[in-house]
Protein backbone atom coordinates (compact mmCIF):
# COMPACT_ATOMS: atom_id res chain seq x y z
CA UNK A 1 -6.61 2.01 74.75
CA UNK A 2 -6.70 1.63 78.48
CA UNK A 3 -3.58 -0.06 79.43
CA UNK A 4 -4.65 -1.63 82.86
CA UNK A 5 -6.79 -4.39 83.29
CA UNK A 6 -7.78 -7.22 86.12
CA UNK A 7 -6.24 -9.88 84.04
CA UNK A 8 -4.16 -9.71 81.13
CA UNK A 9 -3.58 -13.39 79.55
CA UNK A 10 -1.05 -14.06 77.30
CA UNK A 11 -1.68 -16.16 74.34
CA UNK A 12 -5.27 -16.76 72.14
CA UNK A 13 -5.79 -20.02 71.98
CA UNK A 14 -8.70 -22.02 73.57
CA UNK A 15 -7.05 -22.41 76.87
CA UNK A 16 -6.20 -18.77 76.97
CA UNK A 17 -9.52 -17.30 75.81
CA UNK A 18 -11.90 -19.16 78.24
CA UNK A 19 -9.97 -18.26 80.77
CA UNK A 20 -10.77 -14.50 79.42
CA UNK A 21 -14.38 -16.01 79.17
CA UNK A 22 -14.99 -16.44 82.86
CA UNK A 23 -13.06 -13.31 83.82
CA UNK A 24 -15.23 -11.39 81.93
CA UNK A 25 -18.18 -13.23 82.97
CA UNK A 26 -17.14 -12.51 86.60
CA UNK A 27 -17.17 -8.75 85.87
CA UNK A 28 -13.19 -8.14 85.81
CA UNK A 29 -11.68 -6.27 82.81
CA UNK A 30 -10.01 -8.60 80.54
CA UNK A 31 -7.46 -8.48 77.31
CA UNK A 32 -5.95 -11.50 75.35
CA UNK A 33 -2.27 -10.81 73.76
CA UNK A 34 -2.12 -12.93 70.74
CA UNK A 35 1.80 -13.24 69.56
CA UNK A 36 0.58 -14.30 65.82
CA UNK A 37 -1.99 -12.72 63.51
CA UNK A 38 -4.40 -15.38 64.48
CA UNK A 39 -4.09 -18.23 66.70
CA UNK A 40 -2.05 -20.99 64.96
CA UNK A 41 -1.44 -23.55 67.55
CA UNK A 42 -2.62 -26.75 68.44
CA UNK A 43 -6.18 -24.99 68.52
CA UNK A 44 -6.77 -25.00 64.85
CA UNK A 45 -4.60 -28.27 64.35
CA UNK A 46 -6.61 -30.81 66.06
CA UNK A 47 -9.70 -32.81 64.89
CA UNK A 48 -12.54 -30.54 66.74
CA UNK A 49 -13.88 -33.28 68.74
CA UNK A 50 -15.05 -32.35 72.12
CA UNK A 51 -15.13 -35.99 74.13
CA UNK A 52 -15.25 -36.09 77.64
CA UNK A 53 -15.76 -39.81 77.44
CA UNK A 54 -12.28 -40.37 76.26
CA UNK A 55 -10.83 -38.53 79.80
CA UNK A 56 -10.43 -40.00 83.43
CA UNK A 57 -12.99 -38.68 85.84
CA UNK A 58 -11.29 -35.70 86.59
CA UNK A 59 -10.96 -34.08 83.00
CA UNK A 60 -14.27 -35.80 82.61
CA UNK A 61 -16.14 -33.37 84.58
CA UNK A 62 -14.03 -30.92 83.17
CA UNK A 63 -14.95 -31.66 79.97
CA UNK A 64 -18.91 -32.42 80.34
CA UNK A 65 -18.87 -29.22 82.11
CA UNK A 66 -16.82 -27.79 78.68
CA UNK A 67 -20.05 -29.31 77.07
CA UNK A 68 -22.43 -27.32 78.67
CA UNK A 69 -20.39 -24.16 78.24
CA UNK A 70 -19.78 -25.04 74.37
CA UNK A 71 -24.00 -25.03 74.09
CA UNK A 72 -24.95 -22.00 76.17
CA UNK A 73 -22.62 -19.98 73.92
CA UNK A 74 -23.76 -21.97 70.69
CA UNK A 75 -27.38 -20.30 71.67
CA UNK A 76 -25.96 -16.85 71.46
CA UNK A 77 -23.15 -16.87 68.94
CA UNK A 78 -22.66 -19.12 66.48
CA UNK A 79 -19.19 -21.00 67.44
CA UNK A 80 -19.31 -24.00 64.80
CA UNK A 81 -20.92 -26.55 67.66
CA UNK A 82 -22.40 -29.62 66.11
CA UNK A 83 -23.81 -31.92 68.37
CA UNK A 84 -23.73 -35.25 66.87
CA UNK A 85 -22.07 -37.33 69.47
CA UNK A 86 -19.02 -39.59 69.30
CA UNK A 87 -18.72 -43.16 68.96
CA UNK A 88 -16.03 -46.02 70.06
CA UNK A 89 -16.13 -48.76 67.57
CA UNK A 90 -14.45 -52.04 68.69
CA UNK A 91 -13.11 -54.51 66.54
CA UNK A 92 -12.60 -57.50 68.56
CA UNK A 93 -13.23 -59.22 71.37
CA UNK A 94 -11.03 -57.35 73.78
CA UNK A 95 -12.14 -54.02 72.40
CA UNK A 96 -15.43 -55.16 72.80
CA UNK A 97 -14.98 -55.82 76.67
CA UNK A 98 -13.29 -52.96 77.33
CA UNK A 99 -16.01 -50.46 75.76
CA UNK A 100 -18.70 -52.53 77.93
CA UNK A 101 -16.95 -51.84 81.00
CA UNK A 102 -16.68 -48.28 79.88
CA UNK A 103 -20.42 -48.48 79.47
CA UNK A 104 -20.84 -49.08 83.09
CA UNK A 105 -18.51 -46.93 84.61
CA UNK A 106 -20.23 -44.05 82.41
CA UNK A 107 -23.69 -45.19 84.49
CA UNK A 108 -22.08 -44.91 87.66
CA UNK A 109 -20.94 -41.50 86.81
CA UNK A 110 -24.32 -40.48 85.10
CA UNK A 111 -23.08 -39.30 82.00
CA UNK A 112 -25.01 -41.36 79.15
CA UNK A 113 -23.53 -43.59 76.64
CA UNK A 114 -25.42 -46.31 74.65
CA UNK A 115 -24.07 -50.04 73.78
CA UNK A 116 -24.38 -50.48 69.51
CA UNK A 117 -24.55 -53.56 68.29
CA UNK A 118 -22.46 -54.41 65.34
CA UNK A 119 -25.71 -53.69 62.84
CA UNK A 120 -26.62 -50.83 65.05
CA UNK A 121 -23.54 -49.67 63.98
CA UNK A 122 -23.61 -50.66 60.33
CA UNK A 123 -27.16 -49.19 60.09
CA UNK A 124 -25.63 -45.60 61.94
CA UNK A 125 -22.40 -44.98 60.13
CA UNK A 126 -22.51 -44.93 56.21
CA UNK A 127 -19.53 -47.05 54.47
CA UNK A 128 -18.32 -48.81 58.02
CA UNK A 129 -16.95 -52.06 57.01
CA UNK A 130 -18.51 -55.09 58.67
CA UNK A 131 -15.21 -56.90 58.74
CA UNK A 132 -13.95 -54.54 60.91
CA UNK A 133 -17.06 -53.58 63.45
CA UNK A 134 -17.99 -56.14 66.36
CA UNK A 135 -19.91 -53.29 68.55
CA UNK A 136 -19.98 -49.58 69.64
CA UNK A 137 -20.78 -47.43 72.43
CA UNK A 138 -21.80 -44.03 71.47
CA UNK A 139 -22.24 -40.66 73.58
CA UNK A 140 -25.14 -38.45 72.16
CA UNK A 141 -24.29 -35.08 74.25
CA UNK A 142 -20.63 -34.67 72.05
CA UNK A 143 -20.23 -32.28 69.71
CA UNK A 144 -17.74 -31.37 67.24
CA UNK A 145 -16.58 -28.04 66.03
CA UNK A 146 -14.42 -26.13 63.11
CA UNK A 147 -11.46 -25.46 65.36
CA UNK A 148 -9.59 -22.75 63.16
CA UNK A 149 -13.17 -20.95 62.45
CA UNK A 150 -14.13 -21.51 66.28
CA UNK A 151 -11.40 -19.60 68.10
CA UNK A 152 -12.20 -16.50 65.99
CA UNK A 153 -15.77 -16.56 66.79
CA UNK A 154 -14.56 -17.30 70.31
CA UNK A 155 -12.85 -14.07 70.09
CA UNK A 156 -15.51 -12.16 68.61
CA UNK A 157 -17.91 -13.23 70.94
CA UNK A 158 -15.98 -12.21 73.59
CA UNK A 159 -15.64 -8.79 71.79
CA UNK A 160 -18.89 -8.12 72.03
CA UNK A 161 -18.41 -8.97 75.77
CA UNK A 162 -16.37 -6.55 76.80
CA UNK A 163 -12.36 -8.82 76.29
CA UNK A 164 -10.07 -6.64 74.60
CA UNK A 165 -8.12 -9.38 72.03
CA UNK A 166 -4.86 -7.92 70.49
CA UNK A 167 -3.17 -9.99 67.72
CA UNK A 168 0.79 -9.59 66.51
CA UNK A 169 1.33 -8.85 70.50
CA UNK A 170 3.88 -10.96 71.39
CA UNK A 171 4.82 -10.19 75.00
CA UNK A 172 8.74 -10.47 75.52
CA UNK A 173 8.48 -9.53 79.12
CA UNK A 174 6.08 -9.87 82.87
CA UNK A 175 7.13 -7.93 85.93
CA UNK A 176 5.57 -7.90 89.20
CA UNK A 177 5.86 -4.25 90.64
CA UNK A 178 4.32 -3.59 94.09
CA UNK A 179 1.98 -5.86 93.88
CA UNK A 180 1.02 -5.20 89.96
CA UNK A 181 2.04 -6.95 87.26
CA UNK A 182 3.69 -4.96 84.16
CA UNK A 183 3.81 -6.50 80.92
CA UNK A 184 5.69 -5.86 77.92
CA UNK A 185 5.47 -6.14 74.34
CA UNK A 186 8.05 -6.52 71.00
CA UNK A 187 6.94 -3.18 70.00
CA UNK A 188 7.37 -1.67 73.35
CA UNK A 189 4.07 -1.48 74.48
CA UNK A 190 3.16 -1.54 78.21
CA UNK A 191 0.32 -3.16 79.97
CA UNK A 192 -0.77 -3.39 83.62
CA UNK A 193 -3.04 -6.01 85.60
CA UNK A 194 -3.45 -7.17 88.87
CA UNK A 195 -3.36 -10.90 87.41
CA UNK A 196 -1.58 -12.22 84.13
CA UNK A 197 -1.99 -15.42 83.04
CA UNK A 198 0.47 -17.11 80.40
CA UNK A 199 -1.17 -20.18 78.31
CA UNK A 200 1.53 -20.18 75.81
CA UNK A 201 0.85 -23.47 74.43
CA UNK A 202 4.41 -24.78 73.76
CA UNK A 203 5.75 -21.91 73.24
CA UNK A 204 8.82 -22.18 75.50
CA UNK A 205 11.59 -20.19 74.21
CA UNK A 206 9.85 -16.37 74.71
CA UNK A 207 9.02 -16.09 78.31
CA UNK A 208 10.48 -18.05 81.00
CA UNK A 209 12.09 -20.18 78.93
CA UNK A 210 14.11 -22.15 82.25
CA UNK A 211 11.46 -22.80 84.12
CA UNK A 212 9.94 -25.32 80.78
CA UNK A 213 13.63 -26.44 80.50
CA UNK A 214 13.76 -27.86 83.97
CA UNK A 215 9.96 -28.85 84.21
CA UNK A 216 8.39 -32.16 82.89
CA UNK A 217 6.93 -30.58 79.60
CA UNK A 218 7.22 -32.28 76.36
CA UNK A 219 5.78 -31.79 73.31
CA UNK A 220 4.20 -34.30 70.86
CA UNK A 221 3.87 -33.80 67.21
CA UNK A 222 0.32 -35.26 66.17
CA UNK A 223 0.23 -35.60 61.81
CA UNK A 224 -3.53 -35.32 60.66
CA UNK A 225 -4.96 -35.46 56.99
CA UNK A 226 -7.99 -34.06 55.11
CA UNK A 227 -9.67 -36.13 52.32
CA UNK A 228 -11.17 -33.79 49.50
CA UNK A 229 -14.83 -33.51 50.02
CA UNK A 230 -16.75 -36.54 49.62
CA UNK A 231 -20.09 -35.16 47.70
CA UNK A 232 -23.33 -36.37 49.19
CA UNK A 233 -21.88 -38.86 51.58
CA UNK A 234 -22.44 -37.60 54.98
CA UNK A 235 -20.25 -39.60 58.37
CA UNK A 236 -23.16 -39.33 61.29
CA UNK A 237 -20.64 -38.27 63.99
CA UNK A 238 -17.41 -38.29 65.18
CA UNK A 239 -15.62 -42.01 64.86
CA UNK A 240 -13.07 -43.16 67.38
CA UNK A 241 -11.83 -46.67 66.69
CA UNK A 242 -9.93 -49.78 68.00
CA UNK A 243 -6.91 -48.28 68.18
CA UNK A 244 -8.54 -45.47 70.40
CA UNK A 245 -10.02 -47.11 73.02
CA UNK A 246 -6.31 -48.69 73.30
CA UNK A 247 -5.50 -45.55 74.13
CA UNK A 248 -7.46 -43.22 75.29
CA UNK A 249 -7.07 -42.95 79.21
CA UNK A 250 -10.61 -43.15 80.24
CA UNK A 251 -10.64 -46.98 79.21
CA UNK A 252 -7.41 -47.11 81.68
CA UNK A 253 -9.96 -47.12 84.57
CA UNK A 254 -11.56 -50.25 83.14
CA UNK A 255 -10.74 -53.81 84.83
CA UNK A 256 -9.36 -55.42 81.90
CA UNK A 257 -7.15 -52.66 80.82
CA UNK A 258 -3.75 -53.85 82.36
CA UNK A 259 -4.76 -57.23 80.97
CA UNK A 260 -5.33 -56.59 78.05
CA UNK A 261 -2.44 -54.25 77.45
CA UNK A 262 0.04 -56.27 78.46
CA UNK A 263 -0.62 -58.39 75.46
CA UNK A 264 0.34 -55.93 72.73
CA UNK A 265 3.16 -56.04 70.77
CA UNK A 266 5.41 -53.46 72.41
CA UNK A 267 7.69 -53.30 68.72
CA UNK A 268 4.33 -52.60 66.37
CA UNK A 269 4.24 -49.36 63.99
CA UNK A 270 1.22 -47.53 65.80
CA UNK A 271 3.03 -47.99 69.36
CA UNK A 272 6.37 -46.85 68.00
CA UNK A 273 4.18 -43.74 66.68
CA UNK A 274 1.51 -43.82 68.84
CA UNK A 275 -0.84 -43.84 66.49
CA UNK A 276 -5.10 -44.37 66.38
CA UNK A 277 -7.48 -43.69 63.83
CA UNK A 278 -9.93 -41.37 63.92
CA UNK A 279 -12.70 -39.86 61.55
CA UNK A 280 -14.59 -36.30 61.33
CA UNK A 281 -16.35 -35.07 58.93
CA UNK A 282 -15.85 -31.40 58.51
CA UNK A 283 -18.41 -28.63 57.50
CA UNK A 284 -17.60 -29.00 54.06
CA UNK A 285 -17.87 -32.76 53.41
CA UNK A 286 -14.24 -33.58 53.63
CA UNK A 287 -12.94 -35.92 56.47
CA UNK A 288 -10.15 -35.65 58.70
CA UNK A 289 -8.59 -38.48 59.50
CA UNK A 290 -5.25 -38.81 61.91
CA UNK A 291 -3.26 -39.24 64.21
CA UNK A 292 -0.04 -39.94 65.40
CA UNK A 293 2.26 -39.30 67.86
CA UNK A 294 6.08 -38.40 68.54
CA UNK A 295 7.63 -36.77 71.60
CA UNK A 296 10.36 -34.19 72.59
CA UNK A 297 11.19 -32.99 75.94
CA UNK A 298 10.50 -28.92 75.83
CA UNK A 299 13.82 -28.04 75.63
CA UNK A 300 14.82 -30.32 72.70
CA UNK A 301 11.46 -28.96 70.72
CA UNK A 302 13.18 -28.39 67.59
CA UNK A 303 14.65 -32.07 67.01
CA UNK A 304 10.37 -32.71 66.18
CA UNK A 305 11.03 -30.60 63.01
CA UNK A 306 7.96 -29.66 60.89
CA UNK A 307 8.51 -32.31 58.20
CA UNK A 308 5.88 -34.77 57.48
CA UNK A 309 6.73 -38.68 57.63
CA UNK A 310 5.08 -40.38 54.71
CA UNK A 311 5.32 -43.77 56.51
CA UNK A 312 3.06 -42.42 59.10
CA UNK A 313 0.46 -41.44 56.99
CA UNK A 314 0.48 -44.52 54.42
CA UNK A 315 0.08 -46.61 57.24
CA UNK A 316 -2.88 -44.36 58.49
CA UNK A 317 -4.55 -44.24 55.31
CA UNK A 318 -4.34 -47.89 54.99
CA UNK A 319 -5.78 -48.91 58.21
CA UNK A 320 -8.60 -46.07 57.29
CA UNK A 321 -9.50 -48.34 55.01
CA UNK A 322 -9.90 -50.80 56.83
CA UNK A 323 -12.18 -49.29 58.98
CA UNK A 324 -14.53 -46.88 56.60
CA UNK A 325 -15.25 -47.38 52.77
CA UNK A 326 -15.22 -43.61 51.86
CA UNK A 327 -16.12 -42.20 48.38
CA UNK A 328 -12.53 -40.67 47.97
CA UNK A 329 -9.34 -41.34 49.89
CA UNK A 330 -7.82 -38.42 48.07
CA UNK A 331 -5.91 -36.04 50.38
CA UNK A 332 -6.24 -32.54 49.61
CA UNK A 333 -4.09 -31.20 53.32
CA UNK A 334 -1.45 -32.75 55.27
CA UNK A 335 -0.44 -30.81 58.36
CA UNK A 336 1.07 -31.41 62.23
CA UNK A 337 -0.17 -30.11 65.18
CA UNK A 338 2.34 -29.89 68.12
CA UNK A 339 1.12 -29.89 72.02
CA UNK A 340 2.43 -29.57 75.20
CA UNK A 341 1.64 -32.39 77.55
CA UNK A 342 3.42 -33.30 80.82
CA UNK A 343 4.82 -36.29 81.61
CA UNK A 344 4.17 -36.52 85.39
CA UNK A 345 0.76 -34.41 85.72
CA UNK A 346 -1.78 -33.60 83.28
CA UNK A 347 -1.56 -29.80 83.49
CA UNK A 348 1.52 -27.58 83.96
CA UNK A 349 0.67 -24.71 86.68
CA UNK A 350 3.52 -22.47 87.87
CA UNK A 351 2.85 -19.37 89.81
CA UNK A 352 5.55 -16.75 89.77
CA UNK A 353 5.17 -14.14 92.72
CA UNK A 354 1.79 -14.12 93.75
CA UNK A 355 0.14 -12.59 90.18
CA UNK A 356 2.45 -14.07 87.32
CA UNK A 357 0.50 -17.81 86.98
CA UNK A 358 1.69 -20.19 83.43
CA UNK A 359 -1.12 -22.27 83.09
CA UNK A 360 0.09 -24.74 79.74
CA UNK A 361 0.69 -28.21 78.82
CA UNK A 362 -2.77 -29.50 78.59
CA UNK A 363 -2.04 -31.50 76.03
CA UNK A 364 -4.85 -33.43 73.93
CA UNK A 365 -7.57 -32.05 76.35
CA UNK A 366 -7.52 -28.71 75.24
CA UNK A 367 -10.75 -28.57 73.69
CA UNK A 368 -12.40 -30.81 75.62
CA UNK A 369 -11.56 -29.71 78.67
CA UNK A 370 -10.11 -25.69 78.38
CA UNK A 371 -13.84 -24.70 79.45
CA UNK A 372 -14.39 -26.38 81.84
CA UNK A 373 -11.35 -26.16 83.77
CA UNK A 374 -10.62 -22.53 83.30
CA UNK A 375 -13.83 -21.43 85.06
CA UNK A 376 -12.06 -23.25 88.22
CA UNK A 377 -8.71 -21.46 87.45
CA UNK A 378 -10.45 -18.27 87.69
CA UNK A 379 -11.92 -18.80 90.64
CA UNK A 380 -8.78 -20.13 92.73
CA UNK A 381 -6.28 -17.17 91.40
CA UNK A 382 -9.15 -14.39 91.64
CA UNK A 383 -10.30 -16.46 95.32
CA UNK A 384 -13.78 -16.15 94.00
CA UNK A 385 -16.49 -18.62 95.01
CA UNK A 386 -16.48 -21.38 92.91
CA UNK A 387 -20.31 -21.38 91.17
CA UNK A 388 -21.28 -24.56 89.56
């Protein structure tokens, strides 16, 4: 193996590979250094749902530039992409305002979403309960995709690229040495690059581990389910509900937001979890359903623990039903996903010399918006012109 590279980047996941994507696609020599035998961090826990709509403008263009990047692959290598767009359903009157000034901000910044009508709606999405519906606004260009079978194909695309990708590497140590970076692994092997990038996920106790402890990072626990498989019934789409666009921080740039905020109840069970249901159907005709959300600052990780609450995810399941008449509600997985977020910015960048940069805490973007915003990352540490 040839131990010296352009840029090494620590860690596998989705941030960390397409950052290894646009190296390679720039022509530098590139390996990923996996700690665990496969990724198994909040890249193969989420739902799969790739939805620039649901960012502010910045991650927006991020993520409809993640889009494009998600499709031109899609056409080579098969990466799990499905694109059958992503819909907001509202379920009242305040929902239904705030989704129609969504609508219009979306025309301003050219990126194409369509107002449903309630039977729209009812006519689109099999078992949606008309009780619950009052309108949607759907975005054709989204796609979905199989998150723990889409990072390996990720990687083996990338293979075939040229990206070295080493699994049960986990680097204990980065040095910068006359300008070079060394980097060290558990089992005492030694690599060399001119860059190394760390997108450890939250991961904060192996490298650098006082630099998270002073920072902003925290880390939220997300609990998601998946129903057995449903037979023939087929969900057109990813579902985003209610509770969503209550959340969701594109709808933040909206004129009735702070309005309309102010008049939830501040003591309710989905603010106290942060919770807001949402529906995919994956490739084998289950649906995952989810989420919720508790926090930890990055040095009190642990007190999160890896237990499931069963409150959380009765209360889930029951306003799921609400929402969606499915065949079966019968769970077959349970599982948490855990990602670092910042509180004060919505990416953690640290540079350490001048070739040592962490690039983490993305947060719920990661899918959507890894692509997108790791072709710019490239670009500003390797001062390469930045090509649309």
């Amino acid at each position: 193996m040839n131990n010296k590279y352009d840029l090494i980047v620590v860690g596998g996941g989705v941030l960390g590979t397409f950052h290894a994507y646009h190296a390679i696609k720039k022509g530098l020599s590139v390996i990923i250094l996996e700690k665990d035998a496969k990724p198994n961090g909040a890249t193969v826990r989420n739902f799969g749902q790739v939805v620039p709509s649901g960012m502010n403008q910045k991650w927006q263009n991020f993520g409809r530039e993640s889009l494009a990047i998600y499709k031109e692959i899609q056409k080579e290598f098969d990466i799990t992409i499905r694109q059958n767009g992503t819909v907001y359903l509202a379920s009242n009157e305040e929902e239904v305002q705030l989704i129609e000034e969504l609508h219009e901000i979306n025309k301003q910044n050219n990126y194409t979403s369509e107002l449903f009508t309630k039977q729209q709606c009812l006519n689109k999405y099999d078992g949606l309960r008309s009780d619950y519906c009052k309108a949607g606004l759907y975005f054709p260009q989204e796609v979905t995709v199989e998150p723990r079978t889409m990072i390996l194909q990720l990687h083996s695309f990338l293979k075939e690229q040229g990206v070295q990708v080493c699994y049960n590497t986990t680097v204990i140590n980065t040095e910068e040495i006359n300008g070079e970076v060394q980097v060290t692994s558990s089992n005492g092997e030694e690599y060399k690059a001119s860059k190394v990038l760390i997108c450890n996920g939250s991961d904060f106790k192996t490298l650098y581990p006082s630099i998270y402890n002073e920072s902003d990072l925290v880390v939220s626990k997300l609990q998601m389910m998946q129903t057995k498989p449903q037979g023939s019934y087929k969900l057109n789409g990813s579902i985003l509900t209610g509770l969503t666009i209550r959340r969701y921080e594109a709808f933040e740039e909206c004129p009735s937001w702070n309005l309309i905020k102010s008049k939830e109840d501040p003591n309710s069970f989905e603010k106290k979890y942060g919770v807001h249901i949402l529906f995919k159907q994956a490739t084998d005709g289950s649906i995952i359903l989810g989420d919720s959300h508790e926090y930890a600052d990055a040095k009190n990780i642990d007190s999160l623990g890896f237990d499931l609450k069963e409150e959380i995810d009765s209360f889930m399941l029951q306003e799921a039903k609400k929402i969606i008449e499915l065949p079966n509600y019968e769970i077959q997985h349970r599982w948490a996903g855990f990602y670092s977020q910042c509180k004060t910015k919505d990416i953690f960048e640290y540079t350490i010399g001048d070739n040592i940069h962490i690039v983490t805490g993305i947060g719920g973007k990661g899918m959507t918006g890894s692509a997108g915003f790791s072709k710019e990352k490239i670009n500003k540490v390797f001062n390469l012109v930045y090509d649309k």
